[in-house]
C-alpha atoms as a PDB file:
ATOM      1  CA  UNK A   1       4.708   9.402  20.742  1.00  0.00           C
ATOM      2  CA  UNK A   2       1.099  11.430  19.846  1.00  0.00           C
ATOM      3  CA  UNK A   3      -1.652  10.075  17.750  1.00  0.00           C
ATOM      4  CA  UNK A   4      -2.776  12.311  14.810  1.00  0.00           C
ATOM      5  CA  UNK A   5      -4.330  12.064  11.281  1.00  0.00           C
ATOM      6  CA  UNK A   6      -3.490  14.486   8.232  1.00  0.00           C
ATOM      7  CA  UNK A   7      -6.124  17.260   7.778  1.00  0.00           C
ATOM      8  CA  UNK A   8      -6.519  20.413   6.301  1.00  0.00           C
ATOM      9  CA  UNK A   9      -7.201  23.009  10.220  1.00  0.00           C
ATOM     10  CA  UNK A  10     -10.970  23.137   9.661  1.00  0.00           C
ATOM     11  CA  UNK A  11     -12.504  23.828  13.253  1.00  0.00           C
ATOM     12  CA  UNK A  12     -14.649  20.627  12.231  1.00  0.00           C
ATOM     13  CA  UNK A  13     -11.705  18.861  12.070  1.00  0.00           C
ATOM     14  CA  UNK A  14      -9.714  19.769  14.942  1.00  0.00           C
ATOM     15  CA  UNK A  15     -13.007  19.742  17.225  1.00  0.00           C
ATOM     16  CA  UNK A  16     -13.209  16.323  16.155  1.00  0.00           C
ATOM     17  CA  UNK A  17      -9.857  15.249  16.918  1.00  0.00           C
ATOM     18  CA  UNK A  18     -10.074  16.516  20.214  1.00  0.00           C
ATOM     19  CA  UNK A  19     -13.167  15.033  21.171  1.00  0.00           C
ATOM     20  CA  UNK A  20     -11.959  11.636  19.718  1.00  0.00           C
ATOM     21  CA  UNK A  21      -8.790  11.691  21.889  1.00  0.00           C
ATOM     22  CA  UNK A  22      -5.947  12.399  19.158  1.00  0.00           C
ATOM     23  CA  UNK A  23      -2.937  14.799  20.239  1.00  0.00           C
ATOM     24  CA  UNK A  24      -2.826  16.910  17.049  1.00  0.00           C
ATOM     25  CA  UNK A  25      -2.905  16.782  13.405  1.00  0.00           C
ATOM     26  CA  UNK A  26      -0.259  16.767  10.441  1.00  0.00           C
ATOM     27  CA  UNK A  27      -1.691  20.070   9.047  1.00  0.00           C
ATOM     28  CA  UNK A  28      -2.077  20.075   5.549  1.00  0.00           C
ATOM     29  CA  UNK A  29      -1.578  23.604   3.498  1.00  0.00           C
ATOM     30  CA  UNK A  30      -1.586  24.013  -0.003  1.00  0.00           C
ATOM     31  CA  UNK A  31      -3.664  23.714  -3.261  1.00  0.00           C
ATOM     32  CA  UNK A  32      -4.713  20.287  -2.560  1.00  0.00           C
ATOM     33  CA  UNK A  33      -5.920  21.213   0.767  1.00  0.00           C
ATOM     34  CA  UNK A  34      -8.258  23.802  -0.731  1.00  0.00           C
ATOM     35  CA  UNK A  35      -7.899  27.732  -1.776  1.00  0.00           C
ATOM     36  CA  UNK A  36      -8.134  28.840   1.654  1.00  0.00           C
ATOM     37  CA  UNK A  37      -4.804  26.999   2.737  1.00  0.00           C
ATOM     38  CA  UNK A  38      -2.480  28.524   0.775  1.00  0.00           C
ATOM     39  CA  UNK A  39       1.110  29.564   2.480  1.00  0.00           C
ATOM     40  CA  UNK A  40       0.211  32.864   3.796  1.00  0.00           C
ATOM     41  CA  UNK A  41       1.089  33.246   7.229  1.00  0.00           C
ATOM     42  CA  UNK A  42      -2.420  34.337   8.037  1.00  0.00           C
ATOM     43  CA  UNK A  43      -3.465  31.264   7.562  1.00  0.00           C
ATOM     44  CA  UNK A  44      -1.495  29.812   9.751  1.00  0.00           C
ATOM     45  CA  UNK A  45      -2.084  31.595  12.538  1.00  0.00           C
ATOM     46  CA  UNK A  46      -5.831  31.232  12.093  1.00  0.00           C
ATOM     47  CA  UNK A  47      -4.591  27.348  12.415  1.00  0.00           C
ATOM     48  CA  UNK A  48      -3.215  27.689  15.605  1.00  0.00           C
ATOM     49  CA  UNK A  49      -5.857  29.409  17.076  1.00  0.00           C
ATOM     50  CA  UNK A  50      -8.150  26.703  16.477  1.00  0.00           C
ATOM     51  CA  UNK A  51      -5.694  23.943  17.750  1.00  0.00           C
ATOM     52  CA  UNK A  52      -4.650  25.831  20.851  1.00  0.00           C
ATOM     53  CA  UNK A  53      -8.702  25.914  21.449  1.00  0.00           C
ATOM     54  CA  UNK A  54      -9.004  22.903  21.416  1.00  0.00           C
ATOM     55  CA  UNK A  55      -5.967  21.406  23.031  1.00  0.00           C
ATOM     56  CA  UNK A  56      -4.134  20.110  20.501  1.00  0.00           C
ATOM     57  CA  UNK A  57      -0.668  20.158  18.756  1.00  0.00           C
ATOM     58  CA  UNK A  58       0.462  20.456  15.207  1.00  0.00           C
ATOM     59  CA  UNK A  59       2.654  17.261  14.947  1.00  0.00           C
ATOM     60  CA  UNK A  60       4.131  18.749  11.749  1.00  0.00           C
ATOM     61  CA  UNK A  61       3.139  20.604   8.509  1.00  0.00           C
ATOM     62  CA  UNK A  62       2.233  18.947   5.200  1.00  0.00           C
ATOM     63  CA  UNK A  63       2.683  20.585   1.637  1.00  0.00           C
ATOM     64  CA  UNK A  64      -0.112  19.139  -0.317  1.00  0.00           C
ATOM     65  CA  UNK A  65       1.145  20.402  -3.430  1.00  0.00           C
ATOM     66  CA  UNK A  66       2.820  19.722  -5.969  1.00  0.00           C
ATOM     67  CA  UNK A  67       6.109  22.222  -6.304  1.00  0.00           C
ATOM     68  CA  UNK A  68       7.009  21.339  -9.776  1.00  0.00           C
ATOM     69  CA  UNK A  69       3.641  22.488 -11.193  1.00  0.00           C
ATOM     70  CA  UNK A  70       3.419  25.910 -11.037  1.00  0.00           C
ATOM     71  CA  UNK A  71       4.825  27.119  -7.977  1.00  0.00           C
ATOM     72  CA  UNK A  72       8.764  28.111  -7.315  1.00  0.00           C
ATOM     73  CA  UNK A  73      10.232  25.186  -4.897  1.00  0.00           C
ATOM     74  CA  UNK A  74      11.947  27.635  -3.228  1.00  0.00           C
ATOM     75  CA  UNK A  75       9.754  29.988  -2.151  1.00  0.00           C
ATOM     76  CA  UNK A  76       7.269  27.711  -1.159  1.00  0.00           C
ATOM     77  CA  UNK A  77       9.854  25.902   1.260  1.00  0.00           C
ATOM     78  CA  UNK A  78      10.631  29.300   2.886  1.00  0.00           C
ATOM     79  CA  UNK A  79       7.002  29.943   3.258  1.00  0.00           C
ATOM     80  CA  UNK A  80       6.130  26.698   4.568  1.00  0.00           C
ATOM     81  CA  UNK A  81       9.010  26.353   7.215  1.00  0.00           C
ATOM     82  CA  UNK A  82       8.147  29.766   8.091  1.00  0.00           C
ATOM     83  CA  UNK A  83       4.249  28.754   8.921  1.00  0.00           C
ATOM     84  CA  UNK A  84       5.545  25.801  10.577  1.00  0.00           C
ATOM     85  CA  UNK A  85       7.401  27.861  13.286  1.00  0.00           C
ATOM     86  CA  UNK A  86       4.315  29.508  13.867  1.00  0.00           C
ATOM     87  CA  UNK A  87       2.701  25.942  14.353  1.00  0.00           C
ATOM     88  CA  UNK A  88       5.474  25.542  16.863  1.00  0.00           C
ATOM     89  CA  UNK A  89       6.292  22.662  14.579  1.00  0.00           C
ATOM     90  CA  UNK A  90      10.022  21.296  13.706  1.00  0.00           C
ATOM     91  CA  UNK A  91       8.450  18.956  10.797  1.00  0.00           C
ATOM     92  CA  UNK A  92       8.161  19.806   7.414  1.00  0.00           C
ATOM     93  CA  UNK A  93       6.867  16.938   5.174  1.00  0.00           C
ATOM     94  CA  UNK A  94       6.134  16.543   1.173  1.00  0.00           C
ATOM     95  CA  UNK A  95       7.165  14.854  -1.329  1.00  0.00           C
ATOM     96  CA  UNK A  96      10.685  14.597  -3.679  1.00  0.00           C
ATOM     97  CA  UNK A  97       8.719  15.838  -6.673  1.00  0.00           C
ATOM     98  CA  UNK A  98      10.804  15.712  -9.822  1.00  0.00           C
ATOM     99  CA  UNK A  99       9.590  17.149 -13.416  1.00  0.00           C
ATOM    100  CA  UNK A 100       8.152  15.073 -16.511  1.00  0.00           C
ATOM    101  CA  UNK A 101      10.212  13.976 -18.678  1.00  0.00           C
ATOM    102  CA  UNK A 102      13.561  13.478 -17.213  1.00  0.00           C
ATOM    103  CA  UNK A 103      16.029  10.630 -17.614  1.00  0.00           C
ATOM    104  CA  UNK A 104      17.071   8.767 -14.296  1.00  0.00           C
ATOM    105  CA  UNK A 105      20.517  10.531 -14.253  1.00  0.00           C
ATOM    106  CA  UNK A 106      18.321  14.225 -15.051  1.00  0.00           C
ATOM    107  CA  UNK A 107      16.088  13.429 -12.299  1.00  0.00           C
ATOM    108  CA  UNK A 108      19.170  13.078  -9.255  1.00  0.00           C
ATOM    109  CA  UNK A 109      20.594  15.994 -10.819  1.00  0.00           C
ATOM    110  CA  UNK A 110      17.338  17.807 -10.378  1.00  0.00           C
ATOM    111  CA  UNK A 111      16.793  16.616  -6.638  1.00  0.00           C
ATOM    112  CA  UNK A 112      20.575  17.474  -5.469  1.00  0.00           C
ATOM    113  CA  UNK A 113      19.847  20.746  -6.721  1.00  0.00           C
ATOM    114  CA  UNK A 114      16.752  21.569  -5.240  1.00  0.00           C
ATOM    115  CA  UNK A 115      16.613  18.994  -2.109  1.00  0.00           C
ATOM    116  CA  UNK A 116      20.864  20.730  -1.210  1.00  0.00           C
ATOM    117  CA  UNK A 117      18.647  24.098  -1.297  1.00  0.00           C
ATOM    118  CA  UNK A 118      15.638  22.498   0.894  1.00  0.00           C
ATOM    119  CA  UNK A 119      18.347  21.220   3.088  1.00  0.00           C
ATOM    120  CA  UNK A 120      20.259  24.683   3.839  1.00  0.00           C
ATOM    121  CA  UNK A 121      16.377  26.281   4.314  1.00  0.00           C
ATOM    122  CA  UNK A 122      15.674  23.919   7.027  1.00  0.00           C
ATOM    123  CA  UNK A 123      19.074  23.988   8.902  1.00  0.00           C
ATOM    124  CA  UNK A 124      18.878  27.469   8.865  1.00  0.00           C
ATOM    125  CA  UNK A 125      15.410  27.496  10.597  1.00  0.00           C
ATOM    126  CA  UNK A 126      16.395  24.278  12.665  1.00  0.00           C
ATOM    127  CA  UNK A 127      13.851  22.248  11.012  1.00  0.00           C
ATOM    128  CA  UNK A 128      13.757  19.161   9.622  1.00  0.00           C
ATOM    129  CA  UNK A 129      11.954  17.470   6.472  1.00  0.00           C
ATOM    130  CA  UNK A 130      10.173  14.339   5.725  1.00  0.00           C
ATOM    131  CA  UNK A 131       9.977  12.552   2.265  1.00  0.00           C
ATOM    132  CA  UNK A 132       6.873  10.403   2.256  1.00  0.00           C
ATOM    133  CA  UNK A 133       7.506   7.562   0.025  1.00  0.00           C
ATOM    134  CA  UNK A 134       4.299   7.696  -1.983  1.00  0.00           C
ATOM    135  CA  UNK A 135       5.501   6.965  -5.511  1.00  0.00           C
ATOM    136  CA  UNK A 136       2.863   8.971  -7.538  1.00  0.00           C
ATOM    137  CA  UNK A 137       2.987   7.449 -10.364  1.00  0.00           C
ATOM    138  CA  UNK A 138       7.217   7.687 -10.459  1.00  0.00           C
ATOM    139  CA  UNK A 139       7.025  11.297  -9.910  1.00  0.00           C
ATOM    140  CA  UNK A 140       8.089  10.985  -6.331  1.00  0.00           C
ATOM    141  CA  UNK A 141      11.416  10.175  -6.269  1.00  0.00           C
ATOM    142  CA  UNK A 142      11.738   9.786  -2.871  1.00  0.00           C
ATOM    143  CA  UNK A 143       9.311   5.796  -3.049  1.00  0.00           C
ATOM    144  CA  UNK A 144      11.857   3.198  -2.232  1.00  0.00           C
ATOM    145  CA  UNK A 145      14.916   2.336  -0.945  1.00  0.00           C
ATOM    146  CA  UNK A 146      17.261   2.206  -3.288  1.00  0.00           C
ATOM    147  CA  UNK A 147      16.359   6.187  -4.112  1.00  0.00           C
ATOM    148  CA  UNK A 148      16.831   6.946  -0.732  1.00  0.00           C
ATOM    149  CA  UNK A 149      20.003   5.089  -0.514  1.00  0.00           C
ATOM    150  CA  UNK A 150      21.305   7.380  -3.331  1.00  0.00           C
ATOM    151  CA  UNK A 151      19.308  10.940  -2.394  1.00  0.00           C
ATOM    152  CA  UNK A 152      20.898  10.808   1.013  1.00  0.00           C
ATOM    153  CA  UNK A 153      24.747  10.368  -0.752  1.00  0.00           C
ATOM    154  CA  UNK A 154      23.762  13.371  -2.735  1.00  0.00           C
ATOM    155  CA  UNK A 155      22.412  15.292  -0.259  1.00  0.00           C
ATOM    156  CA  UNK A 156      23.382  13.995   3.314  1.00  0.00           C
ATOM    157  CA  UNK A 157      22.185  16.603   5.475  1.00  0.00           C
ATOM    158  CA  UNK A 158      20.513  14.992   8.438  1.00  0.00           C
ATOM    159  CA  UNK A 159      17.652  17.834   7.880  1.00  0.00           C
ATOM    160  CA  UNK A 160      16.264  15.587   5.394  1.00  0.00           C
ATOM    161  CA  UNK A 161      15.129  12.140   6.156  1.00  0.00           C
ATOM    162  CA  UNK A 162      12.065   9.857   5.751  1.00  0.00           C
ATOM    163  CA  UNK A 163       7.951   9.652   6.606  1.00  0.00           C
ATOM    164  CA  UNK A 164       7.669   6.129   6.692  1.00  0.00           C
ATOM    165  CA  UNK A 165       4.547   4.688   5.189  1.00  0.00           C
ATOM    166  CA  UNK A 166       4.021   0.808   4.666  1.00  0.00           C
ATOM    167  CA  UNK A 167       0.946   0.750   2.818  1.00  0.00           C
ATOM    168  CA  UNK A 168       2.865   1.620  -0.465  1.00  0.00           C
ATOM    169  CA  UNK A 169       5.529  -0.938   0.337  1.00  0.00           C
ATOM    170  CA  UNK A 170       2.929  -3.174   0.565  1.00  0.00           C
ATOM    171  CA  UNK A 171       1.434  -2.952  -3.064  1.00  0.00           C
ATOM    172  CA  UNK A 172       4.721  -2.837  -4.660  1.00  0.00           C
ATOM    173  CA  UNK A 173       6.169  -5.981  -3.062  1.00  0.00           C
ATOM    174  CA  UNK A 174       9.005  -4.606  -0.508  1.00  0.00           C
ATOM    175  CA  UNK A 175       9.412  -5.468   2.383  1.00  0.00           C
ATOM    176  CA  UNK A 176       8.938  -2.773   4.745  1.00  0.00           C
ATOM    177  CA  UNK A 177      10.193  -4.426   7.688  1.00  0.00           C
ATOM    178  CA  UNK A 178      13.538  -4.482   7.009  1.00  0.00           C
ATOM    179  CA  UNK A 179      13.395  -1.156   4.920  1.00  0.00           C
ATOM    180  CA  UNK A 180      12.327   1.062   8.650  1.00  0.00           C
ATOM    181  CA  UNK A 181      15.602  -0.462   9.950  1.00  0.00           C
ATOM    182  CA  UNK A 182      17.548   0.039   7.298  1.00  0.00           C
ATOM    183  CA  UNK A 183      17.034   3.793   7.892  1.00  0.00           C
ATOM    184  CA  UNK A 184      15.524   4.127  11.145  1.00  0.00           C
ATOM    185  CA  UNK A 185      17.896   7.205  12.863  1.00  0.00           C
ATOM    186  CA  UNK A 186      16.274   9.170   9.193  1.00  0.00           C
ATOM    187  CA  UNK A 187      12.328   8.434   9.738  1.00  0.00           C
ATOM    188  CA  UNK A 188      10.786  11.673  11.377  1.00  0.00           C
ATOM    189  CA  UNK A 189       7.616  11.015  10.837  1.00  0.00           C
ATOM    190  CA  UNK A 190       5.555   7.792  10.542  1.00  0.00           C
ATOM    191  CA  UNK A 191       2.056   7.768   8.173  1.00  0.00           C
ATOM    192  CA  UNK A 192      -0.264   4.675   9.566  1.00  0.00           C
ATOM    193  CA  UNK A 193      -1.907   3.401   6.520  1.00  0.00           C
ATOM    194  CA  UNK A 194      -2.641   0.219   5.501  1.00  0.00           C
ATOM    195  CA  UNK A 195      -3.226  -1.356   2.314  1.00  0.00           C
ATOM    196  CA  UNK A 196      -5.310  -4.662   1.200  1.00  0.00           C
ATOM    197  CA  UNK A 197      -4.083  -6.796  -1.905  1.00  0.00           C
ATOM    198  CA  UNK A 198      -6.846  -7.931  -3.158  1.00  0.00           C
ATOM    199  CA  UNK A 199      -6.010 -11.842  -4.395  1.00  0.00           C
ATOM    200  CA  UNK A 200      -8.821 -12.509  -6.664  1.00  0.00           C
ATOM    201  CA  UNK A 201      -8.552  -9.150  -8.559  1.00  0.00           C
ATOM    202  CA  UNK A 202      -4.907  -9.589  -8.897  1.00  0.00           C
ATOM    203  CA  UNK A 203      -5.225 -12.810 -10.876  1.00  0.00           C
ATOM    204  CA  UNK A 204      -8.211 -11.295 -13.102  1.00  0.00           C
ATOM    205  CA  UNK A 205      -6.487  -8.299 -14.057  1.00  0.00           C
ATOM    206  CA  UNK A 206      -2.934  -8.361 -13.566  1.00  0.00           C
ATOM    207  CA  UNK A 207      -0.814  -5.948 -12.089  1.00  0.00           C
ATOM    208  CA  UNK A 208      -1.515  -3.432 -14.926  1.00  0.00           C
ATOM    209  CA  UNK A 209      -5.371  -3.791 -14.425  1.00  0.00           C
ATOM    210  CA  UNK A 210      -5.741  -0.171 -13.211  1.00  0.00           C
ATOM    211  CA  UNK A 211      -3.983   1.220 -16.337  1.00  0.00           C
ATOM    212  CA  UNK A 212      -5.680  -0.606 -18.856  1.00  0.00           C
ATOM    213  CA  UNK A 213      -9.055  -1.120 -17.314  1.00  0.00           C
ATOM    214  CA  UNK A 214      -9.422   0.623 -14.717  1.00  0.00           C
ATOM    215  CA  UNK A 215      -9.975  -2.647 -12.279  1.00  0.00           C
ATOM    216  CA  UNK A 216      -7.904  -1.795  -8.909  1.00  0.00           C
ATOM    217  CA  UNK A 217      -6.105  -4.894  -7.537  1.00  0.00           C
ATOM    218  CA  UNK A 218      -5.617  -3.555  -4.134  1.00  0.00           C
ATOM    219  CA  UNK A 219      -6.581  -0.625  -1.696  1.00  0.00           C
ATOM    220  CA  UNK A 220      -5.991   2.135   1.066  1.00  0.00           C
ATOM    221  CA  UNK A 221      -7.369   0.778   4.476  1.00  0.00           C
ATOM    222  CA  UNK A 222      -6.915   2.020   7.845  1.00  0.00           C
ATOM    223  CA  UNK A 223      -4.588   0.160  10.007  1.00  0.00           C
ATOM    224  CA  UNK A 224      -5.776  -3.430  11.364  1.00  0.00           C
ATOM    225  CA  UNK A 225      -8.254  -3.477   8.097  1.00  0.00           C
ATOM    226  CA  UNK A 226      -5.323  -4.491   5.572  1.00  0.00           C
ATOM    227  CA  UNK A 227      -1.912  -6.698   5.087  1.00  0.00           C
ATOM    228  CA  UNK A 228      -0.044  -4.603   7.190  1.00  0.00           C
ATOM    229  CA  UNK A 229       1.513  -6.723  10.464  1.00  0.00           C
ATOM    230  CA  UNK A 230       1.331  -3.872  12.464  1.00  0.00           C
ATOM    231  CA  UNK A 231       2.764  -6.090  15.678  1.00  0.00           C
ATOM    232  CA  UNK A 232       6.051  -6.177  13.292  1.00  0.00           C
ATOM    233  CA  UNK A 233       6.000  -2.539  12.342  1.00  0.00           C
ATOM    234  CA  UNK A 234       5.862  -1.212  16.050  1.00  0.00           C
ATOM    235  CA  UNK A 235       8.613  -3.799  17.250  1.00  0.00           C
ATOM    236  CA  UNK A 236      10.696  -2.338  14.772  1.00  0.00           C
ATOM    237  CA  UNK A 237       9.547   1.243  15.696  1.00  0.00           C
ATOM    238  CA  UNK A 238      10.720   0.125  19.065  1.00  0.00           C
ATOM    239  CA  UNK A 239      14.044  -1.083  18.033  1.00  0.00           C
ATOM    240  CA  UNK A 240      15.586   2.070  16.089  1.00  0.00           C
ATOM    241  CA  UNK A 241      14.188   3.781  18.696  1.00  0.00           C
ATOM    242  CA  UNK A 242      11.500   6.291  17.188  1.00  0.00           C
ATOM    243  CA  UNK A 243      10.638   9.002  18.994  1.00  0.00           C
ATOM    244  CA  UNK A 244       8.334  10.562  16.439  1.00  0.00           C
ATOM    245  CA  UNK A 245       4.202  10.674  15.940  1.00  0.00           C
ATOM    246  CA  UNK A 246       2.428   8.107  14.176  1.00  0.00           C
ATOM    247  CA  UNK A 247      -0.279  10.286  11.836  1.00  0.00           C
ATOM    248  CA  UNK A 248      -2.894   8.562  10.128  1.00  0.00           C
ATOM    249  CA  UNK A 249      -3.981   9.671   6.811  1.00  0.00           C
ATOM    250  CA  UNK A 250      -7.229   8.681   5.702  1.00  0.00           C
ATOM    251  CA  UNK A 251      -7.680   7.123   2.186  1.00  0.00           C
ATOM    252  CA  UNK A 252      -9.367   4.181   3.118  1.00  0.00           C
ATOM    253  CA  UNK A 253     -12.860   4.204   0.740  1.00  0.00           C
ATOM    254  CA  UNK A 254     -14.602   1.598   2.921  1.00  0.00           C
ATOM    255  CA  UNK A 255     -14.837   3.584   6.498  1.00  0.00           C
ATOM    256  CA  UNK A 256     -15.521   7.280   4.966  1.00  0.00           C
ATOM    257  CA  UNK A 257     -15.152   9.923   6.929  1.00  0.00           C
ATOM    258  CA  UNK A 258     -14.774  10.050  11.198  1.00  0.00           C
ATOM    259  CA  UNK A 259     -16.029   6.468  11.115  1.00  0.00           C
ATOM    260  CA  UNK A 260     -12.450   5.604   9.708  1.00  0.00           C
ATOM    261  CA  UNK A 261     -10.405   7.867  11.676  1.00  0.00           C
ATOM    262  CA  UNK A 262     -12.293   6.279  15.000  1.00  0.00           C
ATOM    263  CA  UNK A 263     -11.571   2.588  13.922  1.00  0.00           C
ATOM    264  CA  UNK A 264      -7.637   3.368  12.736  1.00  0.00           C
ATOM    265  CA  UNK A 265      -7.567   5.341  16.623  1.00  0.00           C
ATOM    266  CA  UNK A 266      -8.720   2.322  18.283  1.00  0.00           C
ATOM    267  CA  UNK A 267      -6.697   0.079  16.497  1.00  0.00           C
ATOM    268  CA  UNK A 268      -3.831   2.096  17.085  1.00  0.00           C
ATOM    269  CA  UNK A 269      -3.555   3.052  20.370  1.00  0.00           C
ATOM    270  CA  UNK A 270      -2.906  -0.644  21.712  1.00  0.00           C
ATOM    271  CA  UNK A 271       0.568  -0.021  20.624  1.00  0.00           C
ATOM    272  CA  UNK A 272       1.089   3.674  21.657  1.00  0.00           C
ATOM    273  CA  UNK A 273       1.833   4.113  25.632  1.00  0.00           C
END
């Protein structure tokens, strides 16, 4: 089990993580990374330069883009498993996007025809992929488990599976606990973020306070900092037997920057042998 965080492979980055004591990073490539990490090959390569300077591994490769935008889904998986081999990386992880508009029935039509065409790409290249269950507003299909109940029926190929992130279990009332159990031989990867409710906020503005006014009721925090019990989470880690990386990523707006990434380290590693 290595310690990472999610980054785009700036040398600032990577030098960092190496002189912090994490193992590697979940590189992130695509438009929300910035226009210099798009999926050209080049690119990665340059990537693991830099990580093999500085000692470190790429636990797995993150599209941080959207694929129903403006991109074809397709392509972009080929190119991204393709950089991942040259990461030396089996994980490929993103998100089940799915297009405006749909009905429920529309959108598991749409994912069993892309996600069955995701699934071939990977076995192909004997990779795997990782659904983080971020919601996104609902255009994430992949955000709780009764969706992942049904996307694995529709697609069961054991190339796809889960990375597991409590924090948004945690604002939208599910119980994460039982949920990494529940499908513990399909989490690949595990994201350690927290998140904080916060009480007073909650009963000022309700639960649609950040539509309406734009009042937040909870937030990101690094692990230790928020709700999570993190005790629970690694028992259960323990129990299904994970053999995967625990990555942070970094949204947590009260420890910017390194600072956060040094206290969610050092809170971490008192679980990781």
């Amino acid at each position: 089990m290595k310690l990472g965080f999610v980054s785009s492979p700036t040398e600032q980055a990577i030098n960092f993580a190496s002189k912090a004591g994490f193992d590697g990073l979940e590189v992130s490539f695509g438009k929300w990374a910035g226009p210099e990490y798009d999926f050209h090959p080049e690119n990665a390569k340059k990537a693991k330069g830099l990580l093999d300077k500085y000692g470190l591994k790429a636990l797995t490769l993150t599209i941080s883009e959207n694929y129903c935008e403006d991109a074809d889904p397709i392509d972009l998986m080929k190119n991204a498993l393709g950089m991942a081999q040259i990461l030396k990386t089996k994980l490929v992880t993103l998100n089940a996007w799915i297009p405006n508009g749909l009905g429920v029935k529309e959108k598991f039509d749409y994912y069993k025809k892309v996600w069955t065409e995701f699934a071939g790409l990977a076995e192909a290249h004997g990779m795997r992929l990782a659904i983080e269950n971020c919601p996104h507003g609902g255009h994430n299909i992949g955000n709780c488990p009764a969706s992942f109940r049904r996307m694995f029926e529709l697609v069961p190929s054991p190339a796809i599976g889960i990375e597991f992130d409590p924090s948004h279990f945690i604002f939208q009332y599910m119980d994460y606990l039982s949920a990494l159990r529940e499908f513990g031989d399909r989490i690949y990867a595990f994201h350690a973020k927290d998140t904080q409710i916060l009480t007073d906020q909650l009963n000022n503005v309700g639960i649609y306070g950040d539509q309406y006014l734009n009042e937040n009721w909870w937030r990101f925090r690094m692990p230790g900092y928020g709700d999570a019990d993190w005790k629970g989470i690694f028992i259960a880690l323990s129990d299904i037997k994970y053999d995967g990386d625990i990555i942070i990523e970094h949204e947590d707006p009260t420890y910017a920057g390194e600072e956060g990434l040094l206290r969610g380290g050092k809170f971490l590693r008192q679980y990781i042998l």
